[in-house]
Protein backbone atom coordinates (compact mmCIF):
# COMPACT_ATOMS: atom_id res chain seq x y z
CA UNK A 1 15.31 29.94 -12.58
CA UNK A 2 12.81 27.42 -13.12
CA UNK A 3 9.13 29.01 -11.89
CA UNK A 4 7.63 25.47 -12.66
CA UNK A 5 8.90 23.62 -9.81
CA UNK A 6 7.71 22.17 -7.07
CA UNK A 7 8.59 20.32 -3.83
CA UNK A 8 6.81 17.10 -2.79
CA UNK A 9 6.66 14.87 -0.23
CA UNK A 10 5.01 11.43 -0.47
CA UNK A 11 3.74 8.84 0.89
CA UNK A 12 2.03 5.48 0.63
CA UNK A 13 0.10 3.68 3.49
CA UNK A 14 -1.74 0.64 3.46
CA UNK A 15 -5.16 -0.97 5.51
CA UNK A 16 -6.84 -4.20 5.35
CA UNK A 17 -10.10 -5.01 7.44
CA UNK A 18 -8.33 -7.98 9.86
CA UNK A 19 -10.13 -7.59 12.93
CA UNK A 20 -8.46 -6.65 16.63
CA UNK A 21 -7.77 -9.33 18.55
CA UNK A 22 -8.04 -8.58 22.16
CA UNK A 23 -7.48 -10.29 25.60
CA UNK A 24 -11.05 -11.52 27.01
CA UNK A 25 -11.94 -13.20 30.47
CA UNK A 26 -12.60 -16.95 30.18
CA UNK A 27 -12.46 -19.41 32.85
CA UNK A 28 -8.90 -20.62 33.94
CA UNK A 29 -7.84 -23.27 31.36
CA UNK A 30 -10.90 -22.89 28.93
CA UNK A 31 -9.10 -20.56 26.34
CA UNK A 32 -11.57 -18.85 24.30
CA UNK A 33 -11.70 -19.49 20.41
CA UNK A 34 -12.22 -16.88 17.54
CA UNK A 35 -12.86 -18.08 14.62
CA UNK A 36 -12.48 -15.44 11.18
CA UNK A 37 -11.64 -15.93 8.03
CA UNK A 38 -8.76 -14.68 6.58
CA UNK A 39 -9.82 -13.10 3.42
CA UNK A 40 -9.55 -10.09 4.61
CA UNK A 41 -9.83 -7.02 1.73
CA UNK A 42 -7.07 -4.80 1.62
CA UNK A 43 -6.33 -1.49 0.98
CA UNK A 44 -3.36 1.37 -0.30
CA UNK A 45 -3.48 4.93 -0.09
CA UNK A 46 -0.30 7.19 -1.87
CA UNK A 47 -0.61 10.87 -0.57
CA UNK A 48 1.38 14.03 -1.56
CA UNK A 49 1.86 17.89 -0.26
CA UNK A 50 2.87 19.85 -2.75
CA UNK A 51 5.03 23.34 -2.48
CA UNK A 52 5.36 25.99 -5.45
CA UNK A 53 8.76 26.39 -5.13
CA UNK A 54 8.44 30.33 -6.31
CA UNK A 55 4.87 31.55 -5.35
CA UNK A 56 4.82 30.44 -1.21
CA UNK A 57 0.90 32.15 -1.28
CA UNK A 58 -0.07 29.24 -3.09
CA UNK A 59 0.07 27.29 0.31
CA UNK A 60 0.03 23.25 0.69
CA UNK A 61 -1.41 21.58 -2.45
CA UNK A 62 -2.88 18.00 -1.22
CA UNK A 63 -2.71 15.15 -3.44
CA UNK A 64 -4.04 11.39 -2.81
CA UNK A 65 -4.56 8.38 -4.70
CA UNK A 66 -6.42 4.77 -3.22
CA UNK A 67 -6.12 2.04 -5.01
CA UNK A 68 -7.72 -1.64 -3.66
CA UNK A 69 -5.02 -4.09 -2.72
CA UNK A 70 -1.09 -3.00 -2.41
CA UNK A 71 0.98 -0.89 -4.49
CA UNK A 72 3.84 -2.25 -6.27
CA UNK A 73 6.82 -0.51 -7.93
CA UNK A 74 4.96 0.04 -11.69
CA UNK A 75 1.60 1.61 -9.31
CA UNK A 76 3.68 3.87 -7.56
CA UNK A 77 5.11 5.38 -10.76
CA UNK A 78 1.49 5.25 -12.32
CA UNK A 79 0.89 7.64 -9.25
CA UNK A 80 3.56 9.89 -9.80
CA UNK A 81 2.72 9.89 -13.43
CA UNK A 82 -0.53 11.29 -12.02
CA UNK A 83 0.34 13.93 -9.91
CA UNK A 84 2.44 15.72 -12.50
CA UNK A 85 -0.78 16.30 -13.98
CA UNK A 86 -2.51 17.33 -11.15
């Protein structure tokens, strides 16, 4: 039996700054106007709980990783790469 292992479960999330747009009161057929730019930054956020598959006292190990922008196939693995050392 392998005493090394673990279980993980992960997952990656992402945010960006766009602001709400939301219904407003404006006199009937005077549509209000917001103006924003759209260069919005963005955001993405990879997080893990860990299990010791052998040694249950251990508890929940958290792991995260942010990164600016959005993650792509090569930064997921760089994560992953990551965690095995954590």
């Amino acid at each position: 039996m392998n005493t090394r292992a673990w279980i993980v479960f992960l997952d990656e999330s992402g945010v960006s700054l766009l602001p709400q747009v939301r219904r407003t009161y404006a006199p009937r057929g005077r549509t209000p106007l917001f103006r924003h730019r759209l260069n919005w930054k963005r955001a993405s956020m990879a997080g893990a709980w860990g299990y010791h598959s052998t040694d249950p006292e251990r508890g929940a190990q958290p792991c995260f990783h942010l990164k600016p922008g959005s993650y792509d196939t090569p930064g997921l693995i760089e994560v992953l790469e990551q965690m095995k050392v954590f």
